[in-house]
PDB file of N, CA and C in Angstrom:
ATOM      1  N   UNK A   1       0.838  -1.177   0.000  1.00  0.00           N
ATOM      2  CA  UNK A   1       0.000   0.000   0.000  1.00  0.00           C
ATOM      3  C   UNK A   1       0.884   1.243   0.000  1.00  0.00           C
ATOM      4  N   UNK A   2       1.059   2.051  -0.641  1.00  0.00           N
ATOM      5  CA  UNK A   2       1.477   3.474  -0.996  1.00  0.00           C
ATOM      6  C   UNK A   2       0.912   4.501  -0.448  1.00  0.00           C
ATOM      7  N   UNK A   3       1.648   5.461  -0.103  1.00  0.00           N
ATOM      8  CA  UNK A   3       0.999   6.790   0.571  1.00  0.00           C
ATOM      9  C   UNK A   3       1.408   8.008   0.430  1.00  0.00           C
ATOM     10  N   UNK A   4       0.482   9.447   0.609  1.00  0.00           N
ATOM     11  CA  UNK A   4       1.842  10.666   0.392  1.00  0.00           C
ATOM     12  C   UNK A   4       3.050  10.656   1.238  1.00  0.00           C
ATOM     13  N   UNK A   5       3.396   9.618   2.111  1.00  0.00           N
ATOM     14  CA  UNK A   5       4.930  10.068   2.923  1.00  0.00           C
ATOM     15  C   UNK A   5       5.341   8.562   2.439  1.00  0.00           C
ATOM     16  N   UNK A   6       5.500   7.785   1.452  1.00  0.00           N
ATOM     17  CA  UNK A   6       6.302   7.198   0.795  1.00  0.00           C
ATOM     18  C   UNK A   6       7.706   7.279   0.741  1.00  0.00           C
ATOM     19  N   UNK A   7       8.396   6.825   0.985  1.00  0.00           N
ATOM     20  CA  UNK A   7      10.008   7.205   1.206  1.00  0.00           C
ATOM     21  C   UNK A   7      10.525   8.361   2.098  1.00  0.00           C
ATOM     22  N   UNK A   8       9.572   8.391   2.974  1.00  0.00           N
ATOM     23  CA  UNK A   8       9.837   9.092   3.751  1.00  0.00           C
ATOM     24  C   UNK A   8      10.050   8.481   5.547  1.00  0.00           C
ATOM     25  N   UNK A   9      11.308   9.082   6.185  1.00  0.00           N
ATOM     26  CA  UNK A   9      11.617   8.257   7.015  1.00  0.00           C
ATOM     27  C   UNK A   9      11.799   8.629   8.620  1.00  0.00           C
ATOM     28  N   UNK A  10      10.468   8.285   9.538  1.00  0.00           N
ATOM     29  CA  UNK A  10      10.636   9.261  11.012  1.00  0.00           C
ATOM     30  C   UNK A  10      10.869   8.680  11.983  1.00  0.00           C
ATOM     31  N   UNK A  11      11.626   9.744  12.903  1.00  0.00           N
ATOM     32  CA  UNK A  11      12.081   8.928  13.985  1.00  0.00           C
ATOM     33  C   UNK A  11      11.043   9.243  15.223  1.00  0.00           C
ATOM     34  N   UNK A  12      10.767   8.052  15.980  1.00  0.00           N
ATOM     35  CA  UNK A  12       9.616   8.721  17.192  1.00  0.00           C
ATOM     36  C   UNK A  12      10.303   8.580  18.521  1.00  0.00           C
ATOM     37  N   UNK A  13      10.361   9.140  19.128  1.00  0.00           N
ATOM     38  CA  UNK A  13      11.213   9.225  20.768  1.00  0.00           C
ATOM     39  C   UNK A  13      10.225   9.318  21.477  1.00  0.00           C
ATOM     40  N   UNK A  14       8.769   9.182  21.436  1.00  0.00           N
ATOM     41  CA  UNK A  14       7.650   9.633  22.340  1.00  0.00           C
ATOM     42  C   UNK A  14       6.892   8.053  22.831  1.00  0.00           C
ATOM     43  N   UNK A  15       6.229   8.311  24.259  1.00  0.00           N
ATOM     44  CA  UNK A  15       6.223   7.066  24.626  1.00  0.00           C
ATOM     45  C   UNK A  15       4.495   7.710  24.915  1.00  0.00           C
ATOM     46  N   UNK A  16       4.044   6.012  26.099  1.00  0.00           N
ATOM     47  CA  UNK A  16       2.844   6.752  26.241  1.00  0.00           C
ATOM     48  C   UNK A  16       1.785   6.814  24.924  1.00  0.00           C
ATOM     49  N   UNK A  17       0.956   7.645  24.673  1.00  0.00           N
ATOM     50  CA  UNK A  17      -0.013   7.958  23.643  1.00  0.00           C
ATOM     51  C   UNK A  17       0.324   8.882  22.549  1.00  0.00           C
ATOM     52  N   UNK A  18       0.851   9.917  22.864  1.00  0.00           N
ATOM     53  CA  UNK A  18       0.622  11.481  22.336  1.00  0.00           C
ATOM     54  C   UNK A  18       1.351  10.689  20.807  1.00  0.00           C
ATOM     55  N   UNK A  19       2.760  10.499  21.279  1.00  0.00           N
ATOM     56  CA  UNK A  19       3.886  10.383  20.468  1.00  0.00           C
ATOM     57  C   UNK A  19       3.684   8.753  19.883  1.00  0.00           C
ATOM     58  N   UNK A  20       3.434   7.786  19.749  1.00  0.00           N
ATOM     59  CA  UNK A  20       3.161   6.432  19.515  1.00  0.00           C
ATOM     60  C   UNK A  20       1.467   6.877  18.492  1.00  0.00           C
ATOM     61  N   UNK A  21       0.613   7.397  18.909  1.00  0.00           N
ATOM     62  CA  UNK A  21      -0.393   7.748  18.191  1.00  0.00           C
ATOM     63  C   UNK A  21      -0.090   8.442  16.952  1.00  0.00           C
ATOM     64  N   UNK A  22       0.642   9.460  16.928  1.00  0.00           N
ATOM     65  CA  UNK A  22       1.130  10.363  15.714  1.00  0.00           C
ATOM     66  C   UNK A  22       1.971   9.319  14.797  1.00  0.00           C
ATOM     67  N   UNK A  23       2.595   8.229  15.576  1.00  0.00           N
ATOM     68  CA  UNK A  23       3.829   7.656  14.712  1.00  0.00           C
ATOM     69  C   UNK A  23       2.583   6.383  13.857  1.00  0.00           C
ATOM     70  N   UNK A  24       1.562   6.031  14.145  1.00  0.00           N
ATOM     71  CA  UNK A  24       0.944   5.516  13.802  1.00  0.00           C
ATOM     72  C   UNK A  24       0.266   5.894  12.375  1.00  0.00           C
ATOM     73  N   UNK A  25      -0.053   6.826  12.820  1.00  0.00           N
ATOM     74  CA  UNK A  25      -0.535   8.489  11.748  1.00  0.00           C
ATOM     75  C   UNK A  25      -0.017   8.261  10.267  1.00  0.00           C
ATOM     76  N   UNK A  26       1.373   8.687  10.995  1.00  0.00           N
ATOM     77  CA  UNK A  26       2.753   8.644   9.827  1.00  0.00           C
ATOM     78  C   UNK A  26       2.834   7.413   8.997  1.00  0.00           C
ATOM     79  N   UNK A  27       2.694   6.326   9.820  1.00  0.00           N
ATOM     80  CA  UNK A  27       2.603   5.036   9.130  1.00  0.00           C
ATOM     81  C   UNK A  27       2.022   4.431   8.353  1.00  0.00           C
ATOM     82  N   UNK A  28       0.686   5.133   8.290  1.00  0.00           N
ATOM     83  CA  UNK A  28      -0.693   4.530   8.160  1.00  0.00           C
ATOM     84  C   UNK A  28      -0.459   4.990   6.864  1.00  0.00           C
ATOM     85  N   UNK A  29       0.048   6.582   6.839  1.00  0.00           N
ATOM     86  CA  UNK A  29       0.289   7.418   5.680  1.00  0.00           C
ATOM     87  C   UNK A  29       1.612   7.210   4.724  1.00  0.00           C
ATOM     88  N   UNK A  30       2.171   6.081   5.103  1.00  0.00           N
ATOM     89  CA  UNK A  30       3.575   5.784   3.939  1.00  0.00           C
ATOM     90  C   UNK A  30       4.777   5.816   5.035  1.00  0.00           C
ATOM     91  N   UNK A  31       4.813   6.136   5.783  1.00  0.00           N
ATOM     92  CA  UNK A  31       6.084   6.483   6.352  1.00  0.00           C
ATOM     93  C   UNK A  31       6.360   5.604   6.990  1.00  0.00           C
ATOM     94  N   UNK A  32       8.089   5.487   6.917  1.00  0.00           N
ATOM     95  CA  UNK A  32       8.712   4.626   7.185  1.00  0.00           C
ATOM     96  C   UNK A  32       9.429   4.815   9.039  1.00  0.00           C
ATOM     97  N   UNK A  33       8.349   4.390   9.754  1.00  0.00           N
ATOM     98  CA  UNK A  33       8.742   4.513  11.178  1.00  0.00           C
ATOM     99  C   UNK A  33       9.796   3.904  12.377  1.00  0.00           C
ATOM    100  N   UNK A  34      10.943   4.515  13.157  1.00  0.00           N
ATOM    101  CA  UNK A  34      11.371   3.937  13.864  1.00  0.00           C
ATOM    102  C   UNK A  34      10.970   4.537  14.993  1.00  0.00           C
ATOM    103  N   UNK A  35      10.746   3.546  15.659  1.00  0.00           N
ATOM    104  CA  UNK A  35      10.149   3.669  17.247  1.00  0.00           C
ATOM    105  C   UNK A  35      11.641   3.915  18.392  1.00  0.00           C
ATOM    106  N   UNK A  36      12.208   4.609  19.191  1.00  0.00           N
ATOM    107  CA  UNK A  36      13.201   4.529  19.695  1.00  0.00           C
ATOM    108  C   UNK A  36      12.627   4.188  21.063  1.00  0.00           C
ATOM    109  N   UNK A  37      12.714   3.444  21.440  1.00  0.00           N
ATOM    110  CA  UNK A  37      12.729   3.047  22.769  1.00  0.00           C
ATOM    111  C   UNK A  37      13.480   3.085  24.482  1.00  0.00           C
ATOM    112  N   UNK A  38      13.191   3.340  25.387  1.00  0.00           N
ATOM    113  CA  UNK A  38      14.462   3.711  26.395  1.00  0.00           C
ATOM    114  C   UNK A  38      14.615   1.657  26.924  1.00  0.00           C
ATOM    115  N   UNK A  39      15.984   1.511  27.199  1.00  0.00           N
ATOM    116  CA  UNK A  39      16.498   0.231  27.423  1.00  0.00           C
ATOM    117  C   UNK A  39      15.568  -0.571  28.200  1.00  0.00           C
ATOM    118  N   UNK A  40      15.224  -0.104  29.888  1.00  0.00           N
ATOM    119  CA  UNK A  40      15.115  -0.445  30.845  1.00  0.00           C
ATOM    120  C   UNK A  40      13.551  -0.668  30.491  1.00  0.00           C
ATOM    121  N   UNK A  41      12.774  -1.423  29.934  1.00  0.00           N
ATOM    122  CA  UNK A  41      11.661  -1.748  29.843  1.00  0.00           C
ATOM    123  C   UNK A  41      10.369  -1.292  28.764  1.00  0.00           C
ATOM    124  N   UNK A  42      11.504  -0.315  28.017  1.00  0.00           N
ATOM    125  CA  UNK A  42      10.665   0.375  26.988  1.00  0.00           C
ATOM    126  C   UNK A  42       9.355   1.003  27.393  1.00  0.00           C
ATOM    127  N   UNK A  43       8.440   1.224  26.443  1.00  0.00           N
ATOM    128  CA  UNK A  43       7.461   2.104  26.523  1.00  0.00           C
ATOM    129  C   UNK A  43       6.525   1.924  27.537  1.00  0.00           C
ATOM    130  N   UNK A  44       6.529   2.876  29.004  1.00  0.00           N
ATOM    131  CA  UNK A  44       5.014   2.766  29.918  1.00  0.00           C
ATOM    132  C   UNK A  44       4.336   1.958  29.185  1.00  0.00           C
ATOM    133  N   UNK A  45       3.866   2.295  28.363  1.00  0.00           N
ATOM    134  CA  UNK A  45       2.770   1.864  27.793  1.00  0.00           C
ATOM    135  C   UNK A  45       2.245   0.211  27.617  1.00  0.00           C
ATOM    136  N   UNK A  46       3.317  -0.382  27.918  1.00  0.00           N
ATOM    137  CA  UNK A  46       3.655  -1.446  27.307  1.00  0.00           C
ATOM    138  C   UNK A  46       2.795  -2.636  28.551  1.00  0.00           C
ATOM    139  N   UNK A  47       2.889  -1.415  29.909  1.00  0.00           N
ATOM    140  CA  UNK A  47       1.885  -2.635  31.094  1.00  0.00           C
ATOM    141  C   UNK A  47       1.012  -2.540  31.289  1.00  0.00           C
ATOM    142  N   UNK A  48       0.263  -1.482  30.336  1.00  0.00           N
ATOM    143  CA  UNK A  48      -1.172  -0.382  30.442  1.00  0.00           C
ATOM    144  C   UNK A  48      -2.075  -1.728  30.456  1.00  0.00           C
ATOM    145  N   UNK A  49      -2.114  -2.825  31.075  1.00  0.00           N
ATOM    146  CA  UNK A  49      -3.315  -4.002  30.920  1.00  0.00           C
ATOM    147  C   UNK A  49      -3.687  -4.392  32.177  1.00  0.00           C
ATOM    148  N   UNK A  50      -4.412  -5.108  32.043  1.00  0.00           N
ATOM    149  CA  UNK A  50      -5.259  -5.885  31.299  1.00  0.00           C
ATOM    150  C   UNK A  50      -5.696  -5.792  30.402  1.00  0.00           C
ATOM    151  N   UNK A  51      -5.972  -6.264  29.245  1.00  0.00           N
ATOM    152  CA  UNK A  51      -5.930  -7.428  28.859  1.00  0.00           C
ATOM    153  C   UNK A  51      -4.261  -7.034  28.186  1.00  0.00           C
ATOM    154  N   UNK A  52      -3.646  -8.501  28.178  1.00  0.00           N
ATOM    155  CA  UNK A  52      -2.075  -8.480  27.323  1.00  0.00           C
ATOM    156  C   UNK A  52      -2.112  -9.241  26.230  1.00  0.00           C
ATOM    157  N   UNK A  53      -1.223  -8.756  25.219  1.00  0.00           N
ATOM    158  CA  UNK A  53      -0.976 -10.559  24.365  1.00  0.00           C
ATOM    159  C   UNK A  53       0.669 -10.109  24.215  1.00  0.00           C
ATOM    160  N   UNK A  54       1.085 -11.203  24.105  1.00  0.00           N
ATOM    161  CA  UNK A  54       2.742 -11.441  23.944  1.00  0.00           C
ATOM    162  C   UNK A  54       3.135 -10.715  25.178  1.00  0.00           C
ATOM    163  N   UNK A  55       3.123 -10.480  25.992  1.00  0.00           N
ATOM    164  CA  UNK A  55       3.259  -9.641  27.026  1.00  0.00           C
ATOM    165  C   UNK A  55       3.349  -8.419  27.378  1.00  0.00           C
ATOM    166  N   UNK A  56       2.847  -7.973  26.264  1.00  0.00           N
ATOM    167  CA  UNK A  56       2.370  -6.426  26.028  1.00  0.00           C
ATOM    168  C   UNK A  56       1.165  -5.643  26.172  1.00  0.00           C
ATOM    169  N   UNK A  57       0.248  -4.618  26.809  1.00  0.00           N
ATOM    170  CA  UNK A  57      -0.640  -4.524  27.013  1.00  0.00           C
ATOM    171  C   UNK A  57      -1.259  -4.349  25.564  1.00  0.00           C
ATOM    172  N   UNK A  58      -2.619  -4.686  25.391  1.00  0.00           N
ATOM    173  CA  UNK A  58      -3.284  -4.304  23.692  1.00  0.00           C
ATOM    174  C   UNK A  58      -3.327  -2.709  23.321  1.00  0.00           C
ATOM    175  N   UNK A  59      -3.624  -1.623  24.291  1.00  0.00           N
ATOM    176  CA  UNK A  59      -2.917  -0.591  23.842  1.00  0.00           C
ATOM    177  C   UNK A  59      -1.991  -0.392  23.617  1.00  0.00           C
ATOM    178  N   UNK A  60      -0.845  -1.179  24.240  1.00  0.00           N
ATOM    179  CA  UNK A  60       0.712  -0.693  23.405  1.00  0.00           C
ATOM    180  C   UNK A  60       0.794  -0.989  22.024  1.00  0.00           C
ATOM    181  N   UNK A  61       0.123  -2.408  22.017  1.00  0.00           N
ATOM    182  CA  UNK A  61      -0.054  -2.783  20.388  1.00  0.00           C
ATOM    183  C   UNK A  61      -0.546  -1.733  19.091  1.00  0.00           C
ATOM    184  N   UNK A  62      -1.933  -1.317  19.764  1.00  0.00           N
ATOM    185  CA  UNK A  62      -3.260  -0.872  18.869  1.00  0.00           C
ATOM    186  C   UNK A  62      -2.095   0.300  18.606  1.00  0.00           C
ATOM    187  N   UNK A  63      -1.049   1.023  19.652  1.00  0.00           N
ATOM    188  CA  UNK A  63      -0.950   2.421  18.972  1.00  0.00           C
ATOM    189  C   UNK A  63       0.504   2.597  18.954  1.00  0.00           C
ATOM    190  N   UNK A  64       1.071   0.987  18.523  1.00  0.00           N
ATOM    191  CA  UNK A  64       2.697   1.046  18.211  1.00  0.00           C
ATOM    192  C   UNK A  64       2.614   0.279  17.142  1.00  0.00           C
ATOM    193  N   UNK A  65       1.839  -0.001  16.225  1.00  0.00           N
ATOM    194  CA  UNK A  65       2.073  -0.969  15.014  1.00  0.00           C
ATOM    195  C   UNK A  65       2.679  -0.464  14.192  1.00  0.00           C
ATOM    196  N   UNK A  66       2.882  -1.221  12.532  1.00  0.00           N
ATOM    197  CA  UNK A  66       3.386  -0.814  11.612  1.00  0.00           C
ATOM    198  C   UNK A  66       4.730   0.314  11.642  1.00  0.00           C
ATOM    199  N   UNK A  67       5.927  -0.299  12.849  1.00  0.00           N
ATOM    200  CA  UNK A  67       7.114   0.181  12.771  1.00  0.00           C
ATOM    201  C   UNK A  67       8.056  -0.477  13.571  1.00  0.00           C
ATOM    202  N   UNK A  68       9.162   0.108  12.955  1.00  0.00           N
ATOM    203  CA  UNK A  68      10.360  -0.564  13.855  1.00  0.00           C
ATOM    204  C   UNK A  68      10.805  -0.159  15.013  1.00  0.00           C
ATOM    205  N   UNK A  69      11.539  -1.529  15.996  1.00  0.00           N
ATOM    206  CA  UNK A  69      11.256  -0.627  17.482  1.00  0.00           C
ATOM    207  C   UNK A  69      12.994  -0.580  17.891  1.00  0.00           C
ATOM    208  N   UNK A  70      13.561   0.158  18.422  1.00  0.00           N
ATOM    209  CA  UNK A  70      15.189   0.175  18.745  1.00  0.00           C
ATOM    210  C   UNK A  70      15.343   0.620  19.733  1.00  0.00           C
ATOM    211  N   UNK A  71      15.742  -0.018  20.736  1.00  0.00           N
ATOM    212  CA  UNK A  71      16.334  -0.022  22.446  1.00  0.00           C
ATOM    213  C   UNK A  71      17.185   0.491  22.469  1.00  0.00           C
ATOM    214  N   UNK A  72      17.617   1.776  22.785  1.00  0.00           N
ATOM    215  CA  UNK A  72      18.911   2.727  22.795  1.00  0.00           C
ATOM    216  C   UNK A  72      19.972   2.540  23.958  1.00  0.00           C
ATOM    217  N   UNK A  73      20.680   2.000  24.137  1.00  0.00           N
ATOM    218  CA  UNK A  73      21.622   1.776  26.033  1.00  0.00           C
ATOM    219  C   UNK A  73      21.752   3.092  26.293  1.00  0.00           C
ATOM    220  N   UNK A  74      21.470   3.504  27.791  1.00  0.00           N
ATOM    221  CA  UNK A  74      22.112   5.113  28.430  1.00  0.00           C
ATOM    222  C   UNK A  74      23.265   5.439  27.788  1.00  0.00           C
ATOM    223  N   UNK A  75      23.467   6.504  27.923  1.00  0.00           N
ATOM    224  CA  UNK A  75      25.217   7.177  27.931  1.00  0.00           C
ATOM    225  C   UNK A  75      25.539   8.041  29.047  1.00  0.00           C
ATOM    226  N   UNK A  76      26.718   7.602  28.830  1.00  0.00           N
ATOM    227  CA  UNK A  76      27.142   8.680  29.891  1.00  0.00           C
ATOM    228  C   UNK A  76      28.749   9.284  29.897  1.00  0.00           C
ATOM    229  N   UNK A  77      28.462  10.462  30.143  1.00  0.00           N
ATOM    230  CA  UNK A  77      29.544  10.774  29.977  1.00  0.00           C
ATOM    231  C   UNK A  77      31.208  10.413  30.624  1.00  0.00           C
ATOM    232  N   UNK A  78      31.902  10.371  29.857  1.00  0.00           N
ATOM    233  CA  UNK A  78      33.498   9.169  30.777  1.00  0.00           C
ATOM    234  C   UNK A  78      34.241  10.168  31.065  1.00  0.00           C
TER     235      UNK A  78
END
């Protein structure tokens, strides 16, 4: 399926709804989504259940689909 943001490529740093909802948006619309994730358990969102499947709550699902997800390690400065 093709869309106006076709080759087009975003990065989402937002967890929760606000930011996971918009990246959905983008997706739905052609765009090629990476989800950035923080290490330590990834997105709140992710225990928002009852109900779960794969061990994820179904809202994390319904409003993280159609993208890629990447676990970033802290930094810190040496």
């Amino acid at each position: 399926m093709s869309g106006p943001l076709d080759g087009v490529r975003v990065i989402e740093v937002g967890q929760a709804l606000a930011g996971p909802l918009a990246g959905v948006i983008l997706a739905d619309l052609g765009a090629d989504v990476i989800k950035v994730e923080k290490p330590d358990g990834g997105d709140d969102a992710r225990l928002w259940g009852p109900p779960f499947v794969d061990g994820d709550s179904v809202s994390f699902h319904s409003n993280n689909r159609s993208r890629w997800t990447l676990k970033v390690p802290r930094m810190s400065r040496g």
